[in-house]
C-alpha atoms as a PDB file:
ATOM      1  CA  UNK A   1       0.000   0.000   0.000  1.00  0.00           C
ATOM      2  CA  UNK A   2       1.610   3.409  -0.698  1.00  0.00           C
ATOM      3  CA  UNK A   3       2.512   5.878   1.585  1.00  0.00           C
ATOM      4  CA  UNK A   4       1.613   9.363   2.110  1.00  0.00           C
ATOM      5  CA  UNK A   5       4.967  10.417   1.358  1.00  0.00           C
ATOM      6  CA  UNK A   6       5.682   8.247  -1.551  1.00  0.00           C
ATOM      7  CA  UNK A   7       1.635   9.415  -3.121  1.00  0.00           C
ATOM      8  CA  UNK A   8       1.707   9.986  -6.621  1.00  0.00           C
ATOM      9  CA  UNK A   9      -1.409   9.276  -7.632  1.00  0.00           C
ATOM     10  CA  UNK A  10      -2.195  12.336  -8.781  1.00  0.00           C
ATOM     11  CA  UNK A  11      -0.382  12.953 -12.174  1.00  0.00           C
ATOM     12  CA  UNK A  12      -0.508  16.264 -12.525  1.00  0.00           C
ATOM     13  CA  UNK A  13       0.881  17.314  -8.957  1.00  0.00           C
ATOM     14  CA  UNK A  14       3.191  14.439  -8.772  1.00  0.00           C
ATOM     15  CA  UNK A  15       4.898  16.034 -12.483  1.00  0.00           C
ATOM     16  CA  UNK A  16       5.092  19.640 -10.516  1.00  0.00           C
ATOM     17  CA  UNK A  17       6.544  18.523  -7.746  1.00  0.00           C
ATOM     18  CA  UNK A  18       9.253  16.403  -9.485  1.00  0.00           C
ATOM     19  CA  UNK A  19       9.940  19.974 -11.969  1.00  0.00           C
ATOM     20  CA  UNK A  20       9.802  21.905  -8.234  1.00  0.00           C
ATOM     21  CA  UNK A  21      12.941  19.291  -6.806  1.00  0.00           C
ATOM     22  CA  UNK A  22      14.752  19.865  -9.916  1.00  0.00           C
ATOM     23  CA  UNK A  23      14.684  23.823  -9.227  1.00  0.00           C
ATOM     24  CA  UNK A  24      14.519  23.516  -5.818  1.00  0.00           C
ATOM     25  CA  UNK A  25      17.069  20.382  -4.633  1.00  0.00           C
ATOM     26  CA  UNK A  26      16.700  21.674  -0.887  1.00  0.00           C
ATOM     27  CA  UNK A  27      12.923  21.824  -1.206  1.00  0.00           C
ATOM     28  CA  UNK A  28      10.996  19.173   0.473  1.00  0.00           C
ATOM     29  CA  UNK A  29       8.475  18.878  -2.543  1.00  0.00           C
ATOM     30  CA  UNK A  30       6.873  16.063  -1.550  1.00  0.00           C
ATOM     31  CA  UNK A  31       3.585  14.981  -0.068  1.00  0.00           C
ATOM     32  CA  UNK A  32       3.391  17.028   3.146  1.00  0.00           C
ATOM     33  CA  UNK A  33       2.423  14.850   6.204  1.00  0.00           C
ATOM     34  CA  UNK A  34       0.130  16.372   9.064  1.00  0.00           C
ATOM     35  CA  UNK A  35       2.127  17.960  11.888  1.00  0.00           C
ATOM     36  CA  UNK A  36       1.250  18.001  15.845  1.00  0.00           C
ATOM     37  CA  UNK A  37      -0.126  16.052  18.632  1.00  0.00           C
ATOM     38  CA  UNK A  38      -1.012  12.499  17.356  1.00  0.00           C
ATOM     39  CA  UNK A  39      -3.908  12.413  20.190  1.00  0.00           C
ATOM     40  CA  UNK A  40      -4.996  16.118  19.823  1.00  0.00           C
ATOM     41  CA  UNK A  41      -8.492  17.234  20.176  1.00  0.00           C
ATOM     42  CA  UNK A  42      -7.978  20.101  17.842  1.00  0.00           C
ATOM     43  CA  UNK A  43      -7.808  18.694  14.332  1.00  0.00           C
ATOM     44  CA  UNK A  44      -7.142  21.866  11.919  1.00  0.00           C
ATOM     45  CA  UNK A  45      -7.610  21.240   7.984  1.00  0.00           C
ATOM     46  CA  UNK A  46      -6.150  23.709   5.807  1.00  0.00           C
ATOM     47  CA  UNK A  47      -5.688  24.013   1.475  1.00  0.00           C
ATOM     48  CA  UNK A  48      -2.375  22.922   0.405  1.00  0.00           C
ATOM     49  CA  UNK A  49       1.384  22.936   1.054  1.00  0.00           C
ATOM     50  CA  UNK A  50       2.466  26.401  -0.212  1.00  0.00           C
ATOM     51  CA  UNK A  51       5.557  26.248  -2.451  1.00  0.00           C
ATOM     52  CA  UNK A  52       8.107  28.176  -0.103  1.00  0.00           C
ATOM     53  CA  UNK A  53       6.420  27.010   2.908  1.00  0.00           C
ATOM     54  CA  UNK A  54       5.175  23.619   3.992  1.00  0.00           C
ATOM     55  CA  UNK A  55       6.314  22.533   0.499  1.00  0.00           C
ATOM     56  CA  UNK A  56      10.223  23.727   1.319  1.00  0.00           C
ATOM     57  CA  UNK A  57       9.832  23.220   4.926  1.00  0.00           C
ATOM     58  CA  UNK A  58       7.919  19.812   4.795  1.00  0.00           C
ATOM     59  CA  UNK A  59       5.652  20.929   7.592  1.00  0.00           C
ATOM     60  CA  UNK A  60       2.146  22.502   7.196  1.00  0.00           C
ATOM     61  CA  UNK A  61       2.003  25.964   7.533  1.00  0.00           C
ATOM     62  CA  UNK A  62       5.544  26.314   8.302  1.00  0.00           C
ATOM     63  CA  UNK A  63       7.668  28.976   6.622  1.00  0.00           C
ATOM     64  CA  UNK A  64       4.970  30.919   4.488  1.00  0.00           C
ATOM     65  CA  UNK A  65       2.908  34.048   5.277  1.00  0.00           C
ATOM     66  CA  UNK A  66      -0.400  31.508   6.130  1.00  0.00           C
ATOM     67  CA  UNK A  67       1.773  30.493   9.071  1.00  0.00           C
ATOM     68  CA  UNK A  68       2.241  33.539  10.719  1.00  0.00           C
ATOM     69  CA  UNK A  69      -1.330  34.429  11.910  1.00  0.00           C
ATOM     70  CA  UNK A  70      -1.839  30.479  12.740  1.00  0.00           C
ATOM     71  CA  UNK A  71       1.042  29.884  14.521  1.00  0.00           C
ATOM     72  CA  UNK A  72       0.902  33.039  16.733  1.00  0.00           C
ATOM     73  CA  UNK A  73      -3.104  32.327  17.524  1.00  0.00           C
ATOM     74  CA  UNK A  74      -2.169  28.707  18.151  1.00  0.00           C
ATOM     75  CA  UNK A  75       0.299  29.894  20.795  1.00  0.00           C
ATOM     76  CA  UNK A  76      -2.052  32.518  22.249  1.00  0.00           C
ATOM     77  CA  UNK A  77      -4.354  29.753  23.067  1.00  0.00           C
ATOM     78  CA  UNK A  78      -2.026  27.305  24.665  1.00  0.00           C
ATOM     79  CA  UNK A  79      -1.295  25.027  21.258  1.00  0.00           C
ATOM     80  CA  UNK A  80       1.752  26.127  20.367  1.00  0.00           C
ATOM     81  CA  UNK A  81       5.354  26.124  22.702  1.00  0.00           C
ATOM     82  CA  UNK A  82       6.204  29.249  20.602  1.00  0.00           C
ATOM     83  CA  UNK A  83       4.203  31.940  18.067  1.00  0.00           C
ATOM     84  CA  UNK A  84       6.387  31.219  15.054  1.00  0.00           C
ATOM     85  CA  UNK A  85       6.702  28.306  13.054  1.00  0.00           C
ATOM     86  CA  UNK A  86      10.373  28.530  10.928  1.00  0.00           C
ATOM     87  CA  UNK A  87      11.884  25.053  10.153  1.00  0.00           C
ATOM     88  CA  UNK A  88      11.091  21.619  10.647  1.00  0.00           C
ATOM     89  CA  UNK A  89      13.436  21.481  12.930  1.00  0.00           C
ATOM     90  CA  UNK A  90      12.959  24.982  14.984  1.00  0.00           C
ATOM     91  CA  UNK A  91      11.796  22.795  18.434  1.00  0.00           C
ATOM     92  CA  UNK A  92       7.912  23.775  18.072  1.00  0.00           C
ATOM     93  CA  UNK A  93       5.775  21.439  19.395  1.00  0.00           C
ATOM     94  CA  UNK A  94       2.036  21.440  19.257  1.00  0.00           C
ATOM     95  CA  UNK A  95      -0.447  20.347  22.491  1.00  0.00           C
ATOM     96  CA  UNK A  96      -3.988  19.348  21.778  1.00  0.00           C
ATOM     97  CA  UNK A  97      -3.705  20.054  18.430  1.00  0.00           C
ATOM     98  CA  UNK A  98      -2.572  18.509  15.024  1.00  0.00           C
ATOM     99  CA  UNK A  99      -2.731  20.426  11.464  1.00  0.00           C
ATOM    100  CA  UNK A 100      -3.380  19.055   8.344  1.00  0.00           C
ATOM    101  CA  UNK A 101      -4.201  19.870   4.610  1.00  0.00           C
ATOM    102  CA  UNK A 102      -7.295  18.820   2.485  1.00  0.00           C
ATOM    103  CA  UNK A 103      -4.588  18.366  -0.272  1.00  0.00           C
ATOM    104  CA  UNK A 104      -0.908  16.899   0.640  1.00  0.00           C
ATOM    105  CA  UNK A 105       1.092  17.817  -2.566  1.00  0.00           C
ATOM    106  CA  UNK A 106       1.828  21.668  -3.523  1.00  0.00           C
ATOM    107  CA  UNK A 107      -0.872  22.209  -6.386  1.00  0.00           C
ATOM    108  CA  UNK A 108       0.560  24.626  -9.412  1.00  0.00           C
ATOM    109  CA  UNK A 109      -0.887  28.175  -8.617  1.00  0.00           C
ATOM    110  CA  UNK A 110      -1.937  27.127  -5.544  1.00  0.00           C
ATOM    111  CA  UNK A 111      -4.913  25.818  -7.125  1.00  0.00           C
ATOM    112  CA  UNK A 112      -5.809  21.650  -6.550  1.00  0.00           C
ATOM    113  CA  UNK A 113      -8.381  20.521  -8.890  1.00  0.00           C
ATOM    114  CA  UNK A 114     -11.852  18.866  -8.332  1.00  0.00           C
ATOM    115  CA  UNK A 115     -10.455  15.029  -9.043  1.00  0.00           C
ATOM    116  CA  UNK A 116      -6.978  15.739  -6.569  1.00  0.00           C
ATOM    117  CA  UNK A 117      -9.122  16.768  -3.590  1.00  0.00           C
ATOM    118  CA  UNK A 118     -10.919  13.563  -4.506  1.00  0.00           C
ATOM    119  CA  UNK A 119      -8.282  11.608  -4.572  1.00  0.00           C
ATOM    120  CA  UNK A 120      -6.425  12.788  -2.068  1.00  0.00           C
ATOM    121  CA  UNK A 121      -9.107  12.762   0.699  1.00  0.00           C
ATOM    122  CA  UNK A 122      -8.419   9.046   1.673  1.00  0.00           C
ATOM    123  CA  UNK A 123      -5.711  10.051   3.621  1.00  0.00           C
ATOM    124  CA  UNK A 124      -8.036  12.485   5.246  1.00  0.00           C
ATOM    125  CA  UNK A 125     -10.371  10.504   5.900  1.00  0.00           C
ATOM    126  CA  UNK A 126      -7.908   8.021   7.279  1.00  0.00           C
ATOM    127  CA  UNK A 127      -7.243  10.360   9.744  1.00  0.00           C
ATOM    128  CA  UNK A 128     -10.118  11.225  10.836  1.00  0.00           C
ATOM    129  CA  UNK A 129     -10.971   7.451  11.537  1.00  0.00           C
ATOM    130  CA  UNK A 130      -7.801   6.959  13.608  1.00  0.00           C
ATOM    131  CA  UNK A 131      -8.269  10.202  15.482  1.00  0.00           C
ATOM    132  CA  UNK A 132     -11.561   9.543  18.193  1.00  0.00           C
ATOM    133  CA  UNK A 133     -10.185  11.747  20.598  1.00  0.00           C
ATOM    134  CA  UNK A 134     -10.506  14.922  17.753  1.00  0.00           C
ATOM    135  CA  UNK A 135     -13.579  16.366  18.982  1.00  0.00           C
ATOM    136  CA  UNK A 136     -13.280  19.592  16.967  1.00  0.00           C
ATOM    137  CA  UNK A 137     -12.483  20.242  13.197  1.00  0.00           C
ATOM    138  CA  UNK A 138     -11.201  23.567  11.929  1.00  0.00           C
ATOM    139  CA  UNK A 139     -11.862  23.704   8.596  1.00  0.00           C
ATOM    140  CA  UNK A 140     -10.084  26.913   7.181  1.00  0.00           C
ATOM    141  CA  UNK A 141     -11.644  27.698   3.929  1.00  0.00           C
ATOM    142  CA  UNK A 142     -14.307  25.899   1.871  1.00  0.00           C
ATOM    143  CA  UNK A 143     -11.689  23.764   0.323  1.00  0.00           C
ATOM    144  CA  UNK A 144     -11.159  22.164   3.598  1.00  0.00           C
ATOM    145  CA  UNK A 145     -14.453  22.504   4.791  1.00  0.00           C
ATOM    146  CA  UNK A 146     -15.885  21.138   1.824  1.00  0.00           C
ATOM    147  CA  UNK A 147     -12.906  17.949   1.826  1.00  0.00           C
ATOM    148  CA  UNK A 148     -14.143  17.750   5.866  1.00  0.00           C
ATOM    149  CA  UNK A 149     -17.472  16.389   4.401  1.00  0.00           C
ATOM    150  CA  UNK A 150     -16.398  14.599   2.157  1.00  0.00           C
ATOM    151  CA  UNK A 151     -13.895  12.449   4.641  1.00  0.00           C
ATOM    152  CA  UNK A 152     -16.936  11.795   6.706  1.00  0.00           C
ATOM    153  CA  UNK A 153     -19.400  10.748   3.838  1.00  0.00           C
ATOM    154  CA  UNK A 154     -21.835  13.566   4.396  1.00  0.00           C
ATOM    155  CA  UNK A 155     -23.329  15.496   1.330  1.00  0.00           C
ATOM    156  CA  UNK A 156     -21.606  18.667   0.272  1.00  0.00           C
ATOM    157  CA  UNK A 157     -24.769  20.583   0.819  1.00  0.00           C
ATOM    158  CA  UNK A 158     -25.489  18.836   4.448  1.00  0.00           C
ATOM    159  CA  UNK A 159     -23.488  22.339   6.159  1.00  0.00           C
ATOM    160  CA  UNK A 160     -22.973  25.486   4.538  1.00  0.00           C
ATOM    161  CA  UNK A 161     -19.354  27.382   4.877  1.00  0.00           C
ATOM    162  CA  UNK A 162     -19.463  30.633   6.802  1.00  0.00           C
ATOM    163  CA  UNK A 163     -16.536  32.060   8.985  1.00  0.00           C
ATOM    164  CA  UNK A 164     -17.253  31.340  12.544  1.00  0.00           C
ATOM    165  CA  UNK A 165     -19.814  28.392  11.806  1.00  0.00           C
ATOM    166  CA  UNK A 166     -20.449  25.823  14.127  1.00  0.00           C
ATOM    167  CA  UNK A 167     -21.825  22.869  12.322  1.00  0.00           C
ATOM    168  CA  UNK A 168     -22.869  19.762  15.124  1.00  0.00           C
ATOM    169  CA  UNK A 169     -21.590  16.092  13.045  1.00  0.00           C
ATOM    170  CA  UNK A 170     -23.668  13.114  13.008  1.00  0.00           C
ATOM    171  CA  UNK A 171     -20.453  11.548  15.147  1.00  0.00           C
ATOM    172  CA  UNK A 172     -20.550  13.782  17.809  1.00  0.00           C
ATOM    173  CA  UNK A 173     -17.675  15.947  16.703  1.00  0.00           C
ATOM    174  CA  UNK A 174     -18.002  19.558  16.086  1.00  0.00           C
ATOM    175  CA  UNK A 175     -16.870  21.700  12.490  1.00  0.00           C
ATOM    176  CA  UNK A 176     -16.120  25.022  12.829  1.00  0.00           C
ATOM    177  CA  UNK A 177     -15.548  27.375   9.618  1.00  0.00           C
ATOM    178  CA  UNK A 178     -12.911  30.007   9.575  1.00  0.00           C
ATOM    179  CA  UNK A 179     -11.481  31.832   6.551  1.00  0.00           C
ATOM    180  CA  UNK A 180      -8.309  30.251   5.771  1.00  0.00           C
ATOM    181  CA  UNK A 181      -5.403  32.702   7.140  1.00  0.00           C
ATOM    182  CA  UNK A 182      -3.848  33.501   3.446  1.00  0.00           C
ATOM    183  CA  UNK A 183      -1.884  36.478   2.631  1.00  0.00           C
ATOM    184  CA  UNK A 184      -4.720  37.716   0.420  1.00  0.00           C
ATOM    185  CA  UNK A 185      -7.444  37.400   3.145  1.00  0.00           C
ATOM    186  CA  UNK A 186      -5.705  38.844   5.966  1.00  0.00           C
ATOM    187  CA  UNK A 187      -4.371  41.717   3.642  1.00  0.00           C
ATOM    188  CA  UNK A 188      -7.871  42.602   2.786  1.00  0.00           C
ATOM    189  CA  UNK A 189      -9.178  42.165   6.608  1.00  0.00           C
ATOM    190  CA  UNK A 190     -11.385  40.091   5.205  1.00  0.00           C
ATOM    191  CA  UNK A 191      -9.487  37.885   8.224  1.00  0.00           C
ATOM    192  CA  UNK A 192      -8.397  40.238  10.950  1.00  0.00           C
ATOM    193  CA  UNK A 193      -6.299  38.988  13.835  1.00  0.00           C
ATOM    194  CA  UNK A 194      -9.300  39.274  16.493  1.00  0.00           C
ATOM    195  CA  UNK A 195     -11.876  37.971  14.273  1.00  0.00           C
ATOM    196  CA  UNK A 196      -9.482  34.953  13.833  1.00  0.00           C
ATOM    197  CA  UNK A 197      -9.159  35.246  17.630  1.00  0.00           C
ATOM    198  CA  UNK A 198     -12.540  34.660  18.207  1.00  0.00           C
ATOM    199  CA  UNK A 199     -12.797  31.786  16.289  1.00  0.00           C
ATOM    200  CA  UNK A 200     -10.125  30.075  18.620  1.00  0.00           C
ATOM    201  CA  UNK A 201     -12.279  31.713  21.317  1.00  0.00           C
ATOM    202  CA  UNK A 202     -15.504  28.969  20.374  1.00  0.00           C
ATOM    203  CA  UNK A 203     -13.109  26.301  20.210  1.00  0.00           C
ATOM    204  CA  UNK A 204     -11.969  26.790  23.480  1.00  0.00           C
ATOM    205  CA  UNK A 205     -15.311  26.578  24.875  1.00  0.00           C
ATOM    206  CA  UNK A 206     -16.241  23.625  22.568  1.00  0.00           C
ATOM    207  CA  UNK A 207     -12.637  21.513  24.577  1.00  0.00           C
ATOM    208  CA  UNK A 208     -12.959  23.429  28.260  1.00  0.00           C
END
């Protein structure tokens, strides 16, 4: 059975990424695993790698401008030993909480199509199976909440997306929407620090 981090079953990303090592030799540029604590209650989705983040560093959110507004919140709320995420290596370490990506492989322009979330939500929904103690999803964009639903065999129109959602699962596990923490969206407020705040806010009270 392959691996997550020998995947290549998606054509199209697996022929970036091996053009991306070629430019890149130090990159990672390879299917990006999910990062944190392995019994976490906090289970936070995002897109994709991001080619000079989680695709260099090999760990989500780690190394690209995404990360910075994560990574500090995490830390705020007690997740994180430390608000930045650098390296791989850089001794952060994650409590309650685990991060993921709806997509594992760095998708050209940032961009996964239809048939790659597809395919590529097996190993989502692999995690979700082996992760009872998870009692709360962040999904951070419709990508991710949309691959959420799809992990868990519910119909794409069971819960609608909107930031700060709280959507109840048949399994007793709780969704919550946020607007994914990109450059572009926190650039044009659309996702401000405190509104991003108080989305960790209701998660808190969902675990406490």
């Amino acid at each position: 059975m392959t691996t997550l981090l020998d995947c290549t079953a998606c054509p199209r990303l697996a022929g970036f990424l091996a053009d991306v090592r070629e430019k890149h030799p130090d990159y990672h540029a390879r299917p990006v695993a999910p990062f944190g604590d392995p019994k976490a209650r906090l289970l936070i989705v995002g897109l994709a790698p991001g080619m000079h983040g989680a695709n260099r560093s090999g760990r989500p959110f780690t190394g690209d401008y995404a990360g910075i507004l994560l990574y500090e919140t995490l830390h705020a709320f007690g997740f994180g030993s430390r608000p930045v995420s650098m390296a791989a290596d850089d001794g952060l370490e994650l409590t309650d909480c685990r991060i993921t990506n709806a997509v594992k492989c760095l998708p050209p322009e940032n961009k996964p199509e239809t048939g790659e979330i597809r395919t590529c939500n097996r190993f989502l929904a692999a995690e979700l199976a082996s992760s009872p103690e998870a009692r709360v999803i962040l999904a951070l964009g419709l990508v991710a909440h949309k691959a959420v639903l799809m992990a868990l065999g519910l119909k794409q129109s069971a819960l609608a997306f909107a930031h700060g959602a709280r959507h109840a699962l048949p399994d007793g596990r709780v969704l919550i929407d946020s607007y994914h923490c990109s450059r572009y969206n926190t650039q044009t407020h659309r996702l401000t620090s405190a509104g991003f705040h108080d989305v960790f806010r209701s998660i808190r009270a969902e675990l406490d």
